[in-house]
Protein backbone atom coordinates (compact mmCIF):
# COMPACT_ATOMS: atom_id res chain seq x y z
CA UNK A 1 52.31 57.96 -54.00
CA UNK A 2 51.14 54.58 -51.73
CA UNK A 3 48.14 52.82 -53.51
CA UNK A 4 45.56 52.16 -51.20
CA UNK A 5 43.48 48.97 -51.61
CA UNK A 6 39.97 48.84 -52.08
CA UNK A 7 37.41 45.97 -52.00
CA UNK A 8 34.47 46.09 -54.56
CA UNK A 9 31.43 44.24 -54.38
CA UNK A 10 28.71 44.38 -56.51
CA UNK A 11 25.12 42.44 -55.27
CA UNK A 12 23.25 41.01 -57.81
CA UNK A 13 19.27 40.36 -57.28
CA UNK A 14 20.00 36.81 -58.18
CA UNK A 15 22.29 33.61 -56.75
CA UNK A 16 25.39 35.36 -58.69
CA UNK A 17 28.18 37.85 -57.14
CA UNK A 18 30.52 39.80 -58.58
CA UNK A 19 33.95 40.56 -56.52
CA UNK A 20 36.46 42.89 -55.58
CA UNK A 21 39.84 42.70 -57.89
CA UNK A 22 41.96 42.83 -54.89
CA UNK A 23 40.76 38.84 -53.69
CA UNK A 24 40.83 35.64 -55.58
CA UNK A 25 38.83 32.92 -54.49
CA UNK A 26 39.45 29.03 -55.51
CA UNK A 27 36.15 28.36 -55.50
CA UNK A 28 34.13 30.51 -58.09
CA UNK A 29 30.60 31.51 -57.03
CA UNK A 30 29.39 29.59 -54.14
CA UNK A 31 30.78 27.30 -51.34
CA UNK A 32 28.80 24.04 -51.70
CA UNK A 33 27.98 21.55 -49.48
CA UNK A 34 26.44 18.38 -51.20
CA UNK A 35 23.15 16.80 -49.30
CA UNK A 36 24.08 14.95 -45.78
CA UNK A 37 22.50 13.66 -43.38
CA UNK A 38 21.16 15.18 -40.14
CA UNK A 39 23.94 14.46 -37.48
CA UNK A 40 26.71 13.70 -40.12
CA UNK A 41 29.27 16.01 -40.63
CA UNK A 42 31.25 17.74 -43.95
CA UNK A 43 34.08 19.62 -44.31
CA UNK A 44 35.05 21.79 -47.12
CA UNK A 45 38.12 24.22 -47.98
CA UNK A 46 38.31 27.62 -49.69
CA UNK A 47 41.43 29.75 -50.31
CA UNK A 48 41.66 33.07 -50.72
CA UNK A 49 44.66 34.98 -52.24
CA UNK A 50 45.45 38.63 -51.82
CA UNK A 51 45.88 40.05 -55.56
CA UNK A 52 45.95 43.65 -55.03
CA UNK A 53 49.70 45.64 -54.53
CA UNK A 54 49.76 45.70 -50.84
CA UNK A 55 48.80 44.17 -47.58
CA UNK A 56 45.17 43.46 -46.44
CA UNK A 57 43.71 43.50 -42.91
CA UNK A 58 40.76 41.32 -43.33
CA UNK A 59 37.99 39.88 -40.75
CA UNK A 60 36.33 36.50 -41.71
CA UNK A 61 33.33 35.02 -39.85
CA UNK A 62 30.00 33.20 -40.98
CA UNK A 63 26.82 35.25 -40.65
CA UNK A 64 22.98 34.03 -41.83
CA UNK A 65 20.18 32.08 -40.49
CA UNK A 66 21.87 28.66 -40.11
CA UNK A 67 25.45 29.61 -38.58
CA UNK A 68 24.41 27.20 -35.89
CA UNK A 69 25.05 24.52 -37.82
CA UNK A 70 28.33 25.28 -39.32
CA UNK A 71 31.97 25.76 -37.77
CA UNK A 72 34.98 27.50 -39.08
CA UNK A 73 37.97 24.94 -38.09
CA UNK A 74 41.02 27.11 -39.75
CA UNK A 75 40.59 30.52 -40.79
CA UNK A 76 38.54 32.65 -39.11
CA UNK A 77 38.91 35.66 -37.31
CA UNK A 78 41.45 38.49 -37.96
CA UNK A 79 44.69 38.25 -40.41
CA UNK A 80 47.00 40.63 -42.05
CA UNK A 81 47.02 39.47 -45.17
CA UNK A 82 50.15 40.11 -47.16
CA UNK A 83 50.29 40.49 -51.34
CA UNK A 84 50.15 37.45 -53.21
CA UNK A 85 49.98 35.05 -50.48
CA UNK A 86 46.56 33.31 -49.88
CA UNK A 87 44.73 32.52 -47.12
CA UNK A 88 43.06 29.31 -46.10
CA UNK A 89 39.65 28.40 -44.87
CA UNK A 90 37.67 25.54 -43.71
CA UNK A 91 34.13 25.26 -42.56
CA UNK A 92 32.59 22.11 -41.33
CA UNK A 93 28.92 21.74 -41.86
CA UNK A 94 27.02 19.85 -38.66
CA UNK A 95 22.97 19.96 -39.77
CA UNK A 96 21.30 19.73 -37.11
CA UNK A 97 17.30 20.12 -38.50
CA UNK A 98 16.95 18.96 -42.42
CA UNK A 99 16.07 22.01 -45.24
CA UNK A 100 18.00 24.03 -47.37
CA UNK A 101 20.57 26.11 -45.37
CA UNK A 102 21.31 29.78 -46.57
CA UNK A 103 24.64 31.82 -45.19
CA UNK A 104 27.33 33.50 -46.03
CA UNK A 105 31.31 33.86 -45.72
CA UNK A 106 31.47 37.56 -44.58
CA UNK A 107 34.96 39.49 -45.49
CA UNK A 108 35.46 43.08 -43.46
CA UNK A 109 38.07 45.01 -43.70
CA UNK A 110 39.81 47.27 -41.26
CA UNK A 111 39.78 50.21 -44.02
CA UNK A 112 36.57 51.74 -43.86
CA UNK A 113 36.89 52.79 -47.27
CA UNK A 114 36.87 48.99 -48.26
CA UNK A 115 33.22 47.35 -49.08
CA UNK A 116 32.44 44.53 -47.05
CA UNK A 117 32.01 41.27 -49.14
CA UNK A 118 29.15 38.52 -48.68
CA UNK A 119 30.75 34.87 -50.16
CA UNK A 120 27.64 32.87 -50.53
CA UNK A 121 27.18 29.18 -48.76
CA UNK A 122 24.89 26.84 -50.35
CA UNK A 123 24.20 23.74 -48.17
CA UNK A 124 21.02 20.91 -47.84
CA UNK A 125 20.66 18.85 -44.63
CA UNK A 126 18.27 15.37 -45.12
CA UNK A 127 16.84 13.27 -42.69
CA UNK A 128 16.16 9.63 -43.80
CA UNK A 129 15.96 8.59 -40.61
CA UNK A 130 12.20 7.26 -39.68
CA UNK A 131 10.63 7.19 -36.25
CA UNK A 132 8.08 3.76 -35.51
CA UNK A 133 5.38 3.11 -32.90
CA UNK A 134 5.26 0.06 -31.34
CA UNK A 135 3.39 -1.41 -28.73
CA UNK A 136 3.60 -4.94 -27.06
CA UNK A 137 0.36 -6.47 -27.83
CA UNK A 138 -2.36 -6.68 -30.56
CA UNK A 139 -4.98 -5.18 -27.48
CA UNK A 140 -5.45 -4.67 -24.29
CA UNK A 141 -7.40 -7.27 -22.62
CA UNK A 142 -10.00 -6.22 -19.17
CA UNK A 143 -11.86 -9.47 -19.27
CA UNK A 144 -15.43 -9.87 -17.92
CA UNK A 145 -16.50 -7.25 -15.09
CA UNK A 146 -19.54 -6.63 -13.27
CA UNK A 147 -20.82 -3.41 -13.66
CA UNK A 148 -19.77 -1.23 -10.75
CA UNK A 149 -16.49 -2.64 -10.32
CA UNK A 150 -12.97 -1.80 -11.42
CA UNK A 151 -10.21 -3.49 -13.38
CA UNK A 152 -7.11 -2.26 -15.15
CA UNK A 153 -4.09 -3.06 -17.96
CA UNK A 154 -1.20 -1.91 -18.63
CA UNK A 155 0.69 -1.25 -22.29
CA UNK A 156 3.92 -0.75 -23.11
CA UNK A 157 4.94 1.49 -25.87
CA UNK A 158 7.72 1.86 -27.14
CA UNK A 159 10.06 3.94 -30.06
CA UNK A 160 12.27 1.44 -32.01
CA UNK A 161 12.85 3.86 -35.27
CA UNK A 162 16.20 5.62 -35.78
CA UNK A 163 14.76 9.12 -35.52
CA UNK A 164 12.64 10.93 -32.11
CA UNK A 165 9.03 9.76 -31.85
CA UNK A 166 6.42 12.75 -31.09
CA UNK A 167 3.20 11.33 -29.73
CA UNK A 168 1.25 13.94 -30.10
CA UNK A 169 -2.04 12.38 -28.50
CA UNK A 170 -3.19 9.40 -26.32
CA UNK A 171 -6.86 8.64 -26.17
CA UNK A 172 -9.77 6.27 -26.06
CA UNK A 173 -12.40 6.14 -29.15
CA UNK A 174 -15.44 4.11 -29.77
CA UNK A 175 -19.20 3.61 -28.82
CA UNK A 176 -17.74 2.80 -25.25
CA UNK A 177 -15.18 5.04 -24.42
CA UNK A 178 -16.31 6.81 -21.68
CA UNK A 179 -16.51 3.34 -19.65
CA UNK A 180 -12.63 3.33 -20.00
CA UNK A 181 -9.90 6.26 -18.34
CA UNK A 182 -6.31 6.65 -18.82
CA UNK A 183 -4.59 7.21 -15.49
CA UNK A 184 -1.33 6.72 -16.23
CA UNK A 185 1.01 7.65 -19.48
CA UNK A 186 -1.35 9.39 -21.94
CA UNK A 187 0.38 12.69 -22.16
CA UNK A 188 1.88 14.04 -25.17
CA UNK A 189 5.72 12.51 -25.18
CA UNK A 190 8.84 12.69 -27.46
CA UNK A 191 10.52 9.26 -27.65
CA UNK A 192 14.17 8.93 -28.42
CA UNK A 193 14.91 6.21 -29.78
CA UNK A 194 14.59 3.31 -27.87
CA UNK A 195 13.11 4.40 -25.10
CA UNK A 196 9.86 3.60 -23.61
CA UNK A 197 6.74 4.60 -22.54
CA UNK A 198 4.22 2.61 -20.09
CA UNK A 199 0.23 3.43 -20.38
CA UNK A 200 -2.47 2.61 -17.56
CA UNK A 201 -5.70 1.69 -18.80
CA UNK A 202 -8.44 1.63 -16.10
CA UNK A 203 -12.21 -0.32 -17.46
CA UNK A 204 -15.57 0.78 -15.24
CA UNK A 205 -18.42 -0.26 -17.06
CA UNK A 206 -21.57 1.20 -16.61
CA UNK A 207 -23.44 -1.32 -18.90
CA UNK A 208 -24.03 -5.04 -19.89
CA UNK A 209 -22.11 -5.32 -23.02
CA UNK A 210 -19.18 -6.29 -24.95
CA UNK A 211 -17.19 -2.73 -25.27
CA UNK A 212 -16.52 -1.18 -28.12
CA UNK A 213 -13.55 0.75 -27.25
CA UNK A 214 -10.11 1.52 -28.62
CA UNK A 215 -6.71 3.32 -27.52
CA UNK A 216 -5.93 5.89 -30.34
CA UNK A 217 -2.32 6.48 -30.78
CA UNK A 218 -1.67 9.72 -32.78
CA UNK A 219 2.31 10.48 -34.04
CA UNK A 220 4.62 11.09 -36.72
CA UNK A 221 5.45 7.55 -37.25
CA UNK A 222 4.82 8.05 -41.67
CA UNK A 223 4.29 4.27 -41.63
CA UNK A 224 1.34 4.80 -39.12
CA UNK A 225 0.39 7.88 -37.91
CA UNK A 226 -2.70 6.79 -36.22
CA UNK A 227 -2.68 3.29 -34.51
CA UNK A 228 -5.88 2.16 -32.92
CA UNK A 229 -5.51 -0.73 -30.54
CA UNK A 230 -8.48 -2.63 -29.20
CA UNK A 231 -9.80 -2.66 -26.14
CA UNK A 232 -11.11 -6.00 -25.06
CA UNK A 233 -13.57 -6.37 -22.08
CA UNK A 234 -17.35 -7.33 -20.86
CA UNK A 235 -19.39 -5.51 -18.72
CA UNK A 236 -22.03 -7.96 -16.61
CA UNK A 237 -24.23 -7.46 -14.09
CA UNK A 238 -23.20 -8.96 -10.14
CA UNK A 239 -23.45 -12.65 -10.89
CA UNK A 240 -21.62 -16.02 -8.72
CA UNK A 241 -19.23 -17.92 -9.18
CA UNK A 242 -19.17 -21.54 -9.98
CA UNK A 243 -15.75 -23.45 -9.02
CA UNK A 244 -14.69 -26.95 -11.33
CA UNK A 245 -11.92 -28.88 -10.90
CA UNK A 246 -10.65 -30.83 -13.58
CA UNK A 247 -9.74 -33.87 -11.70
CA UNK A 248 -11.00 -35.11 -7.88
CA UNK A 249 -6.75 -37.27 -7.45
CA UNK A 250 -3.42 -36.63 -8.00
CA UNK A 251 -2.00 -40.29 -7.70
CA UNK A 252 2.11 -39.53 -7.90
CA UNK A 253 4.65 -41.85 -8.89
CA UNK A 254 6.75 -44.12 -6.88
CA UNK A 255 9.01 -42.09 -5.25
CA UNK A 256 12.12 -43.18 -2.95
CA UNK A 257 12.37 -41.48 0.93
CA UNK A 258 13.90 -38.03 0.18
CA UNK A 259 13.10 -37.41 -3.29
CA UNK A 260 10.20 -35.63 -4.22
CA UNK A 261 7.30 -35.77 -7.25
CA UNK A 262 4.95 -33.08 -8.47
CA UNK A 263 1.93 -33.39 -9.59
CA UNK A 264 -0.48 -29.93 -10.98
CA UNK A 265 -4.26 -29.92 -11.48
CA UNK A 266 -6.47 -26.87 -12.14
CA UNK A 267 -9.18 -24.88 -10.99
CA UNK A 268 -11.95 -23.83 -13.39
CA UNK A 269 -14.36 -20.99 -12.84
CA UNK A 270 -16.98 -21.20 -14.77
CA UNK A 271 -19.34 -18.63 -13.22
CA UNK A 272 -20.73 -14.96 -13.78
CA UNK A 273 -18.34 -13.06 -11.40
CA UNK A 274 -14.53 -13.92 -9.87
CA UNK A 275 -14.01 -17.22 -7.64
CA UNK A 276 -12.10 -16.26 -4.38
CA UNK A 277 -10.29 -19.59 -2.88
CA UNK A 278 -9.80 -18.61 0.69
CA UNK A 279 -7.45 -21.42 1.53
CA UNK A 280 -5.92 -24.84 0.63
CA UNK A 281 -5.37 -27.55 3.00
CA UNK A 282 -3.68 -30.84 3.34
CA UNK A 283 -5.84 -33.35 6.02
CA UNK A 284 -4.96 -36.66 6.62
CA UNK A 285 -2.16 -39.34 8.58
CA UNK A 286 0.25 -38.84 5.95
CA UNK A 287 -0.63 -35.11 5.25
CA UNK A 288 3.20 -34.31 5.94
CA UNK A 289 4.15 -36.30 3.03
CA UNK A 290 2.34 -33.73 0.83
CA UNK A 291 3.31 -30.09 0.04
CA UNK A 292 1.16 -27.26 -1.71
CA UNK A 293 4.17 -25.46 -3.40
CA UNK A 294 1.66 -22.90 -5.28
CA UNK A 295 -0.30 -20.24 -2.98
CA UNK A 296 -2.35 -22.42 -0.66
CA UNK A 297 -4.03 -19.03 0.50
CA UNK A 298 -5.99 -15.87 -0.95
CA UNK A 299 -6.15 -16.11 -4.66
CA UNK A 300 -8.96 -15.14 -7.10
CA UNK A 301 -9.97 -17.06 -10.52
CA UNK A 302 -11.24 -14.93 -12.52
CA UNK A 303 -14.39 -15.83 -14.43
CA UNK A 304 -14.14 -17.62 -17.44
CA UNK A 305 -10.60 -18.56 -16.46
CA UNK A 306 -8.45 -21.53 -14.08
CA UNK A 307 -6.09 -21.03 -11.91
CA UNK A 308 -2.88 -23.95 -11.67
CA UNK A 309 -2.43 -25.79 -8.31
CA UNK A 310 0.72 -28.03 -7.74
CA UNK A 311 1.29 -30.24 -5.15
CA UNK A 312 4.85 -32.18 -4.02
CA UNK A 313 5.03 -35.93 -2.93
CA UNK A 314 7.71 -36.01 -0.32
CA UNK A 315 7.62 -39.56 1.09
CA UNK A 316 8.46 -40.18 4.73
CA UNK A 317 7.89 -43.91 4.76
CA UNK A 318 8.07 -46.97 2.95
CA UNK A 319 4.63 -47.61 2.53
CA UNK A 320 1.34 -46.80 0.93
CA UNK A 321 0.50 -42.66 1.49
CA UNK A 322 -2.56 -41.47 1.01
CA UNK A 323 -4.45 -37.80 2.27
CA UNK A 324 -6.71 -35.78 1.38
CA UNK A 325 -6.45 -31.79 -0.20
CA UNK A 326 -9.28 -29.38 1.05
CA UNK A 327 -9.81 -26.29 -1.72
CA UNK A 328 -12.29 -24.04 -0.02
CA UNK A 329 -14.43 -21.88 -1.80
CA UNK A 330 -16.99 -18.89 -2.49
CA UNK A 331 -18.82 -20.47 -4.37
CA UNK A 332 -22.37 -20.07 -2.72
CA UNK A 333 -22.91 -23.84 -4.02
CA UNK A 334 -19.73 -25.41 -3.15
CA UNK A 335 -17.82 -24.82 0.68
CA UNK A 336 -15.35 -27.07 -0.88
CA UNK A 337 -14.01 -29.84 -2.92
CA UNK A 338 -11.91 -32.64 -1.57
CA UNK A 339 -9.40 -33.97 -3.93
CA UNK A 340 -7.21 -37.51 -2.81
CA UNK A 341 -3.58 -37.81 -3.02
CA UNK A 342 -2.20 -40.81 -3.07
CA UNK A 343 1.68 -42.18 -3.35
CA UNK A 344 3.92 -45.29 -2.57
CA UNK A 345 7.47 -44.63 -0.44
CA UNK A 346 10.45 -46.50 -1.55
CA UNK A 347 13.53 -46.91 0.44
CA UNK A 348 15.71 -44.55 -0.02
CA UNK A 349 20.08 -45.06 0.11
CA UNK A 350 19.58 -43.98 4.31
CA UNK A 351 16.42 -46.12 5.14
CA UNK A 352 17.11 -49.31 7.17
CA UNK A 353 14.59 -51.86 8.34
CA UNK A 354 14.46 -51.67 12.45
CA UNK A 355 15.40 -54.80 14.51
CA UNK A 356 13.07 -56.12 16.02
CA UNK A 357 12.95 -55.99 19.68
CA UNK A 358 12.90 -59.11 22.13
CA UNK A 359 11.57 -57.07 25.35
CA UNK A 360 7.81 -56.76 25.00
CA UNK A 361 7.38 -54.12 27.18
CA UNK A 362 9.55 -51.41 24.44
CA UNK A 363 8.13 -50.63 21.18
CA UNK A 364 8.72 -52.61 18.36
CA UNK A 365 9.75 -50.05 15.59
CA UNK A 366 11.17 -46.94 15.34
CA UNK A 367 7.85 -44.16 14.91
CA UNK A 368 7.61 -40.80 15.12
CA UNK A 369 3.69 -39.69 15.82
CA UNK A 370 1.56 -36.79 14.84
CA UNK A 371 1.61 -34.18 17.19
CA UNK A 372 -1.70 -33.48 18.88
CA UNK A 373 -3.42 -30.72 18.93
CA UNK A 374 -3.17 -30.21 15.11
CA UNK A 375 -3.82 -27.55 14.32
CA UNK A 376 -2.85 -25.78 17.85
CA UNK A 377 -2.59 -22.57 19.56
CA UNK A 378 -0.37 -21.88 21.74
CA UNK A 379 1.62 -26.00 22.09
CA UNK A 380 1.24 -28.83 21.08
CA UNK A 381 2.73 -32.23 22.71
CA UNK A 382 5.48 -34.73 19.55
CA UNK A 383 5.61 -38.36 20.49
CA UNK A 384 8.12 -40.66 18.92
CA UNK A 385 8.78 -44.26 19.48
CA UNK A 386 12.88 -45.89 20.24
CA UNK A 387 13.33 -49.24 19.08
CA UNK A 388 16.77 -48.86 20.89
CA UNK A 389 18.50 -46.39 22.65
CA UNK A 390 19.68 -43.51 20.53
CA UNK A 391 21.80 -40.32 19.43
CA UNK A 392 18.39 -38.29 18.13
CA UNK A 393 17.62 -34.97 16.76
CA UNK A 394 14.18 -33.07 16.20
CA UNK A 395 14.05 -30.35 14.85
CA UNK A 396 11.66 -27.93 13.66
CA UNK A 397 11.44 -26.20 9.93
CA UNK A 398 9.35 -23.92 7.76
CA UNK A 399 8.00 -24.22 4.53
CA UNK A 400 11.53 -23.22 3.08
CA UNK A 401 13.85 -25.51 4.99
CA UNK A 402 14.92 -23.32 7.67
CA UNK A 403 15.64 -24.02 10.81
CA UNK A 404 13.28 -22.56 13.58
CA UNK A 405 14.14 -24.58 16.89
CA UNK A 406 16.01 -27.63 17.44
CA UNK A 407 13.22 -29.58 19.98
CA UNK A 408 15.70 -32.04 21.52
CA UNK A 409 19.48 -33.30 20.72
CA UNK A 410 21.14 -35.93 22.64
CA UNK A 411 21.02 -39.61 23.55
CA UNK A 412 17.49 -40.90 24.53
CA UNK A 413 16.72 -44.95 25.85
CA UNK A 414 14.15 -47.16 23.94
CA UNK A 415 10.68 -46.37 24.44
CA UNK A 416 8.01 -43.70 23.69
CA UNK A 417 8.82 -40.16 24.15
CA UNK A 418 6.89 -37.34 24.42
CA UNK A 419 7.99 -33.21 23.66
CA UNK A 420 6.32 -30.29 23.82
CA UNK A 421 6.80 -27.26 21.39
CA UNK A 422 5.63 -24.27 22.93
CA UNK A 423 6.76 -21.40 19.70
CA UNK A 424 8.07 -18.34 20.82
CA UNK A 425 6.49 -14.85 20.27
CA UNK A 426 8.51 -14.25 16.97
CA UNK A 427 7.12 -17.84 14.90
CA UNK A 428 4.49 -16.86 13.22
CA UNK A 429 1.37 -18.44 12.05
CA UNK A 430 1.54 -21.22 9.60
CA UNK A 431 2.36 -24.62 8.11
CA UNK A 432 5.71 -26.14 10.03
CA UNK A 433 7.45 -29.50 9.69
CA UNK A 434 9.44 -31.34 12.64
CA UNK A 435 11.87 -34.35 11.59
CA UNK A 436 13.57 -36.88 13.54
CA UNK A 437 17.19 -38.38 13.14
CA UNK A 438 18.15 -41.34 15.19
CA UNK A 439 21.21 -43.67 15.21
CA UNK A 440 20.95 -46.39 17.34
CA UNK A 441 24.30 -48.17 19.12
CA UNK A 442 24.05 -51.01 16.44
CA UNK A 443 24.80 -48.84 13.75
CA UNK A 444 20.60 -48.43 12.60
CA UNK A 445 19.14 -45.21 11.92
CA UNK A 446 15.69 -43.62 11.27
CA UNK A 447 14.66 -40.39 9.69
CA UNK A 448 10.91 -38.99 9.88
CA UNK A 449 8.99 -36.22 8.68
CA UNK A 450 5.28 -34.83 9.75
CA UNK A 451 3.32 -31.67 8.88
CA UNK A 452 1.65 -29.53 11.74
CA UNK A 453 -0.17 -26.40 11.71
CA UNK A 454 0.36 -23.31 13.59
CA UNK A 455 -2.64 -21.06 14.04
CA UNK A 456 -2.89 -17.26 16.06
């Protein structure tokens, strides 16, 4: 008569089972996993052997709350199982949250009359791994604001732990917070590491006062879950501004034709509300030896603050050069303040003295003029002087070098000329340079540079 095989199981209320006599397992009670970390991986082996006196037809899988985390690489699914031959499996164990993790191996078979048995898995995630706030400054800084008016700053925060920040709230605390609003960035946010948040900060005050505000930073950073960053800034009532330079000339250093020297003052305002500085400008014969390389237009200084000017020497002649800078003003007490600027010209390796020329009736020199009107609207006439005749160029340029019409090109006798720049629809407004290049017949040349102002 055939035997037929039968599983047993018998379910203890307690951690131990008790198992068929047809299976033997290698490992005795439980399948262990020892404690990793979230995001690692382990892999363990169990073999089974069929002990009973015939073939089994046996179904494994993995069944519980956790199976998520766990994957059978060899062994699962349904074998025939013959007698006395043992059967291989191995699980790999991916946590994906940390805690205790409680499954089982589950064994069916395809005889109803066999019990099903439950192999108990016993594996423990950990997560060492620490999440950490950080923001790029100590505050936030507004400044000093009239009442009324409206500044803002932004913050950037940022998540340079090893594990996902959760900023949980963004919000401003203190005596003064409801002179400051969030308008950017203060939602609730999960940071992965390394990335980045950026938060908008806008100050209205409603009061004369220094503020006491902060920005309230609430997450599961352990090291600090709640980061308070202050908020500096000044409420004032309308008040006017009152402009100081810290020098009245910029005297620059020798400096050869073609080179250039820099020199950089400030401007101080010292008043109760923000200094507006309309305009800069450069008046003066040699004013196109000068150059205002910083914004020479439309700039505030904020109160209690300066604001840096710098100006370039770029001498045109070998001589003495001397103008004068305008810095116009809101100041209700001061339209403007005239600073001097002053520099010598050296010859440079292409300057030549001119000859001097016997007929009294030509020039003497080689000269190129300022152009009159200065400023204009819509022309404005060039001279220039020949000591001989010459192969000459003039051409005009903008602030950045470029080219915006060559004038005149071509040979042109000794005497005083006279051109007329009429800009085309497309030039816009502004500060332009024109330069001269002549080569006379004996071998002599001359190169000149002037400022001129184009206004619409």
């Amino acid at each position: 008569m055939r035997m037929i095989p039968t599983l047993l199981l018998i379910l203890v209320l307690s951690t131990n089972f008790i198992y068929s006599q047809q299976l033997w397992f290698s490992v005795p009670d439980t399948l262990n996993f020892t404690s990793i970390e979230v995001d690692d991986s382990l892999t363990r082996s169990m073999r089974i052997r069929n002990i009973d006196t015939t073939a089994l037809d046996l179904t494994f899988s993995i069944v519980g709350a956790d199976t998520s985390e766990f994957v059978v690489l060899e062994g699962g699914g349904q074998i025939n199982l013959p007698r006395s031959v043992s059967h291989w499996m191995r699980i790999d164990f991916r946590p994906i949250l940390p805690g205790k993790k409680e499954l089982f191996i589950k064994i069916e078979s395809s005889d109803t009359s066999h019990t099903t048995i439950f192999f108990p898995i016993a594996a423990e995630a950990i997560d060492t791994r620490q999440p950490q706030l950080h923001v790029a400054a100590d505050s936030m800084q507004f400044g000093v604001i009239k009442v009324g008016d409206t500044t803002g700053a932004t913050l950037r925060v940022s998540n340079f732990g090893s594990a996902a920040l959760d900023v949980s709230d963004i919000s401003v605390i203190g005596l003064d917070a409801e002179e400051f609003d969030i308008v950017g960035g203060g939602e609730p946010v999960i940071m992965v590491p390394g990335r980045h948040i950026t938060v908008f900060v806008e100050f209205i005050p409603t009061s004369i006062s220094v503020k006491d505000a902060f920005l309230r930073f609430t997450s599961n950073d352990t090291a600090k879950p709640v980061l308070d960053l202050p908020l500096i800034a000044e409420g004032i009532f309308a008040g006017e501004p009152e402009v100081r330079i810290e020098m009245d000339s910029l005297i620059f250093p020798e400096t050869s034709i073609g080179d250039t020297a820099k020199q950089t003052m400030k401007v101080y305002n010292e008043g109760t509300a923000n200094l507006f500085i309309p305009g800069l400008d450069i008046l003066g014969d040699a004013a196109g030896d000068f150059i205002i390389t910083t914004s020479d237009s439309g700039f505030y200084v904020v109160l209690g603050q300066d604001r840096l000017i710098q100006v370039a020497f770029i001498p045109t002649e070998i001589d003495w050069r001397n103008a004068t800078m305008a810095i116009f003003t809101d100041d209700p007490n001061v339209d403007s303040l005239i600073v001097v600027l002053a520099g010598i010209g050296l010859p440079g390796e292409e300057d030549t003295e001119p000859e001097e020329e016997e007929q009294p009736a030509l020039p003497l020199s080689f000269e190129l003029f300022q152009n009159y009107p200065n400023p204009f609207n819509p022309s404005t006439t060039i001279k220039f002087s020949l000591a001989e005749t010459s192969s000459i160029s003039l051409i005009i340029y903008d602030l950045l070098g470029r080219n915006v019409e060559t004038l005149a090109v071509g040979q042109f006798d000794a005497g005083l000329h006279e051109l007329i720049w009429l800009p085309n629809s497309n030039v816009s407004a502004g500060i332009y340079f024109y330069r001269i290049t002549a080569t006379a017949s004996a071998g002599q040349s001359f190169t000149a540079t002037r400022r001129m102002i184009l206004i619409k």
